[in-house]
Protein backbone atom coordinates (compact mmCIF):
# COMPACT_ATOMS: atom_id res chain seq x y z
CA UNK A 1 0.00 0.00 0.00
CA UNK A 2 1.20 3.53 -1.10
CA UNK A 3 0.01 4.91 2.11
CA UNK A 4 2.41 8.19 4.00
CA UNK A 5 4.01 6.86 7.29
CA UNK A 6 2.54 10.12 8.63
CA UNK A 7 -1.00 10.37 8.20
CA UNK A 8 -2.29 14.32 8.16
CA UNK A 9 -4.43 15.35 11.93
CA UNK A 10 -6.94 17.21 9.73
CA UNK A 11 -10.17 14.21 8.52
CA UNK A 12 -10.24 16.48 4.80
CA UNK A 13 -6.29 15.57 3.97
CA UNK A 14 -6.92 12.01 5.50
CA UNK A 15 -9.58 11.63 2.91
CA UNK A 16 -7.80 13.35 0.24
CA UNK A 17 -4.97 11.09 0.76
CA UNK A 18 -7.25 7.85 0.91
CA UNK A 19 -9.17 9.08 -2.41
CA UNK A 20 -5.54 9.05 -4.19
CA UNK A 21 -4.58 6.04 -3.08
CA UNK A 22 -7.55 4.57 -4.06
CA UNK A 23 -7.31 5.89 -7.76
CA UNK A 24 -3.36 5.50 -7.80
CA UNK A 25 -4.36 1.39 -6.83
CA UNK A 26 -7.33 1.50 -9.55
CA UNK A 27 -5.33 2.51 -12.63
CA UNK A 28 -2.58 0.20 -12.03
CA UNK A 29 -4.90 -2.77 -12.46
CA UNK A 30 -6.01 -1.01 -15.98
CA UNK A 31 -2.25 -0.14 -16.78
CA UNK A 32 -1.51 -4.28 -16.61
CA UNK A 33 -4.61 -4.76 -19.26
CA UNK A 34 -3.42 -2.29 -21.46
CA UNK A 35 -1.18 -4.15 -23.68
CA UNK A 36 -4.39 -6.76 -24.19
CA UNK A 37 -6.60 -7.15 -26.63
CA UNK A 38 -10.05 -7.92 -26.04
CA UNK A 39 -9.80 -11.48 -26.42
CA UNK A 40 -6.97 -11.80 -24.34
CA UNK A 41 -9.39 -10.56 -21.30
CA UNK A 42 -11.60 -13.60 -21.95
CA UNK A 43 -9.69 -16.49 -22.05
CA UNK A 44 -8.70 -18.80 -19.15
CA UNK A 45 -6.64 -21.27 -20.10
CA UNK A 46 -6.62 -23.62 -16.60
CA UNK A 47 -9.27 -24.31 -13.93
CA UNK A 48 -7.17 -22.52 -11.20
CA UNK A 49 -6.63 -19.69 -13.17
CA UNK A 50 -9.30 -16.56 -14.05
CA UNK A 51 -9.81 -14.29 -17.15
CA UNK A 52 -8.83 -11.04 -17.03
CA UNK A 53 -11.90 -9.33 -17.03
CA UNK A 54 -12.85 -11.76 -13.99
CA UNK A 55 -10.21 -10.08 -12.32
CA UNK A 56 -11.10 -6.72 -12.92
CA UNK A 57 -14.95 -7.21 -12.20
CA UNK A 58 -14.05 -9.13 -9.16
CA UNK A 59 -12.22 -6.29 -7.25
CA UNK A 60 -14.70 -3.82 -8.22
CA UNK A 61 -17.57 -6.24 -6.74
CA UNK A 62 -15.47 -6.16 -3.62
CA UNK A 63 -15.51 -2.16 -2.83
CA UNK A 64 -19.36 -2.55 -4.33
CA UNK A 65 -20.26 -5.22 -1.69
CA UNK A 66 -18.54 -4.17 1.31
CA UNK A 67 -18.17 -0.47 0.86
CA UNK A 68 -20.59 0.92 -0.84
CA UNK A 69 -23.94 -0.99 0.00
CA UNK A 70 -22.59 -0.78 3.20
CA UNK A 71 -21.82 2.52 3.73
CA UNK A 72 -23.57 4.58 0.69
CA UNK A 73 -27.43 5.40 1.46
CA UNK A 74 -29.18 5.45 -1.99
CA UNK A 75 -26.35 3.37 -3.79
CA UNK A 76 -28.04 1.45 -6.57
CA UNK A 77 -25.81 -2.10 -7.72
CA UNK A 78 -24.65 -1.72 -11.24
CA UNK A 79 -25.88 -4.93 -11.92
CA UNK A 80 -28.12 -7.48 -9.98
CA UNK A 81 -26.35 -10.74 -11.20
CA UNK A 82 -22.78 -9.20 -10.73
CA UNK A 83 -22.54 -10.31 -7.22
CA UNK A 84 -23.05 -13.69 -8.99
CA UNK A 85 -20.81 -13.72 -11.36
CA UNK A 86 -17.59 -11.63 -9.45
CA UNK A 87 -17.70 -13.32 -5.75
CA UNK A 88 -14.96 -15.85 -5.68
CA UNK A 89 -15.56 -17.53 -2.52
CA UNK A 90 -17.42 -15.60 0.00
CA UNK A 91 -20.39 -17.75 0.94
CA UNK A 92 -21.69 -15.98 3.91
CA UNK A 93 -22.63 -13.42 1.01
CA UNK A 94 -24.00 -15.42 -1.71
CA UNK A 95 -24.00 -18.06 -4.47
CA UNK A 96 -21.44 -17.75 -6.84
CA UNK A 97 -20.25 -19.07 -10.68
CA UNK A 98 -17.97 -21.91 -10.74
CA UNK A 99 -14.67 -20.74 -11.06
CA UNK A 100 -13.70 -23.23 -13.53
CA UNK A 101 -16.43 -21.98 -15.59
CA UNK A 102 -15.43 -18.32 -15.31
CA UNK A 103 -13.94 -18.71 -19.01
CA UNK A 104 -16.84 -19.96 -20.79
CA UNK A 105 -18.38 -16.40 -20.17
CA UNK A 106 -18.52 -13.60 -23.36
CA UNK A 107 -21.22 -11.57 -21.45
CA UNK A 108 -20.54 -9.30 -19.83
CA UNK A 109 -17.87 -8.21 -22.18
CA UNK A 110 -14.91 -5.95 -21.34
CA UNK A 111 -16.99 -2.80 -22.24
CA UNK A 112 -19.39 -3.89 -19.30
CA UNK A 113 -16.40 -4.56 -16.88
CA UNK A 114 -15.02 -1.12 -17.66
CA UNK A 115 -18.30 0.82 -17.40
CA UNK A 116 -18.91 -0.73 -13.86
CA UNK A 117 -15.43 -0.08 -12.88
CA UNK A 118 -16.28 3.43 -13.52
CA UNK A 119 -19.38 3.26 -11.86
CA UNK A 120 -18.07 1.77 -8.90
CA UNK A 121 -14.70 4.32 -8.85
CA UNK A 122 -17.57 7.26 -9.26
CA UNK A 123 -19.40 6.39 -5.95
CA UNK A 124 -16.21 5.12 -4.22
CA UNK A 125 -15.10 8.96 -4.08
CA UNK A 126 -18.25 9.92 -3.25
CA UNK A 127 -18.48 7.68 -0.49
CA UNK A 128 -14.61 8.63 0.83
CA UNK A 129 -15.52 12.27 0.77
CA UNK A 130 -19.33 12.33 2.39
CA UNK A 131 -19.05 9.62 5.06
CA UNK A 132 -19.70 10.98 8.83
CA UNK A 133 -16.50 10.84 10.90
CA UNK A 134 -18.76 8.47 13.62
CA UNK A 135 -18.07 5.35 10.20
CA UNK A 136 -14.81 7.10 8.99
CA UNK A 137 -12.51 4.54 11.07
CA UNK A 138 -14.48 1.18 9.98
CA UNK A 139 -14.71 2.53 6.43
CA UNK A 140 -10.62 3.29 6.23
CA UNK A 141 -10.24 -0.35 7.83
CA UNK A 142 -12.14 -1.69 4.73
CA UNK A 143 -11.07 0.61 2.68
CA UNK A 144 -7.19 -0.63 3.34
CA UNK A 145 -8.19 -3.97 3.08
CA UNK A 146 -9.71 -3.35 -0.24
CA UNK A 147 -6.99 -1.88 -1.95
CA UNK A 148 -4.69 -4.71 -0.47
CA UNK A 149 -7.48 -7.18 -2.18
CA UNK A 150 -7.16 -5.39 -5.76
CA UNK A 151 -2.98 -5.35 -5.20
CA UNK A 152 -2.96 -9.13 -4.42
CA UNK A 153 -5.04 -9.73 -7.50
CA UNK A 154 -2.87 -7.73 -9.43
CA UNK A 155 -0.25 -10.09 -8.64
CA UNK A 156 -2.77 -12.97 -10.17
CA UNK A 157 -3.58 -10.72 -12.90
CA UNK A 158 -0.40 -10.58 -13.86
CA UNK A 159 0.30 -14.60 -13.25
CA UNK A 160 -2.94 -15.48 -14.94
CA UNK A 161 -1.88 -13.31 -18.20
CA UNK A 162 1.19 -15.34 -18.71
CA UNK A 163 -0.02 -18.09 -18.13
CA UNK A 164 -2.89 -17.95 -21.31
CA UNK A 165 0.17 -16.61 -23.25
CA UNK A 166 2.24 -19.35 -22.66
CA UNK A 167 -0.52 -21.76 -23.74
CA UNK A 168 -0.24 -19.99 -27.47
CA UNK A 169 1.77 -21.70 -29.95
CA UNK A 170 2.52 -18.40 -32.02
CA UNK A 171 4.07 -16.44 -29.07
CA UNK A 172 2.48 -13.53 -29.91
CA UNK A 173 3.69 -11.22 -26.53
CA UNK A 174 2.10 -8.06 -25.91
CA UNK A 175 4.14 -4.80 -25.69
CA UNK A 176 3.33 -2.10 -23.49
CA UNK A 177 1.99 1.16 -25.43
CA UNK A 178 3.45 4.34 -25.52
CA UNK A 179 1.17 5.48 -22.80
CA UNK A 180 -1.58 4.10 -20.13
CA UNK A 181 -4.53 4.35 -20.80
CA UNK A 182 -6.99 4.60 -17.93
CA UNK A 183 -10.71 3.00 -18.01
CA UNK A 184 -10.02 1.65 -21.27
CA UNK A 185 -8.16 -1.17 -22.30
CA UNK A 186 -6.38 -1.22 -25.73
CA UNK A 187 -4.69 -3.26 -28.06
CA UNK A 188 -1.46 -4.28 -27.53
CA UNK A 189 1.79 -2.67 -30.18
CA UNK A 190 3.04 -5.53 -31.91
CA UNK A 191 6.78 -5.88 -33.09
CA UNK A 192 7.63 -6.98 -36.73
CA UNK A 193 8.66 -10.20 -35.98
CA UNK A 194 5.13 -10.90 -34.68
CA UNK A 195 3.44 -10.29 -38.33
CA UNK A 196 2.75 -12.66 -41.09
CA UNK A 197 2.88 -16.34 -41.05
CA UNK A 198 3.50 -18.08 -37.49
CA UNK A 199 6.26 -20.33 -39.38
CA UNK A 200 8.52 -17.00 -40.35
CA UNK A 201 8.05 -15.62 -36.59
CA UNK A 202 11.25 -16.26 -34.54
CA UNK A 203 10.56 -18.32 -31.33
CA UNK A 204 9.70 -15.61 -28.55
């Protein structure tokens, strides 16, 4: 966690600084998709493993269901069969889809995952700058534990991503692009080794 040692006395700065290291935490997961295209978000490639997309969805269903119905009065869900599709494991909150089955989903497609990431992001700053000081300390507590969450997954993000390319005969590798993009994922720059026929492409 990017968090200052020193925390500021005043609540405003503590909020301020919570709000950017929410955001900071949020792009970096859409920095790692950035060299994908969109059919690199979909695949997963081993039972243990989870798409992209899953990943991204999944995080963002975590600051949904513990934050922001929590903690939000009037916050509508984005969807009402995301907390279906994006719990992993947390029974006590609901059924959930098979995780070896995660793969075999098109729908929602990474459009959907990016439009609910911005939905969530929008009410996640509302919520960090409106709360009452009397929830303030339980809502930091969750709040760290959150962004710890979406860093761990970045970690499988990354692991998962490999992993799919590694199961690709043409070792086509993604490049990172001249610059992030943020809420938007884009296809990756290819070298000129990885054009025309798989048999003329050096081994990568």
């Amino acid at each position: 966690m990017v968090i200052p040692d020193s925390m500021p006395a005043l609540p405003d700065e503590q909020r301020s600084v919570w709000s950017n290291a929410y955001l900071n935490v949020r792009q970096q997961s859409e920095a790692l998709c950035a060299p994908l295209t969109r059919e690199d978000h979909v695949i997963q490639t081993a039972p243990e493993a989870s798409p992209a997309k899953w990943h991204l969805a999944h995080v963002s269903w975590f600051f949904e269901t513990f934050l922001l119905k929590a903690y939000l009065s009037g916050y509508a869900e984005f969807h009402p069969l995301f907390g279906y599709l994006f719990n992993s494991y947390y029974e006590q909150i609901g059924k959930f889809h098979p995780r070896q089955e995660r793969g075999f989903l098109s729908r929602p497609d990474v459009d959907d995952i990016i439009r609910y990431r911005a939905h969530v992001d929008e009410h996640m700053l509302t919520l960090l700058q409106r709360a009452g000081d009397d929830v303030w300390p339980v809502l930091q507590q969750r709040l760290e534990i959150g962004l710890n969450h979406e860093q761990q997954h970045q970690e499988l993000l990354l692991t998962d991503i490999k992993l799919n390319f590694s199961a690709n005969p043409l070792r086509r590798l993604p490049r990172r692009p001249a610059r992030n993009l943020t809420g938007h994922c884009a296809a990756p720059a290819l070298d000129r080794a990885s054009r025309g026929h798989p048999r003329d492409r050096p081994p990568r």
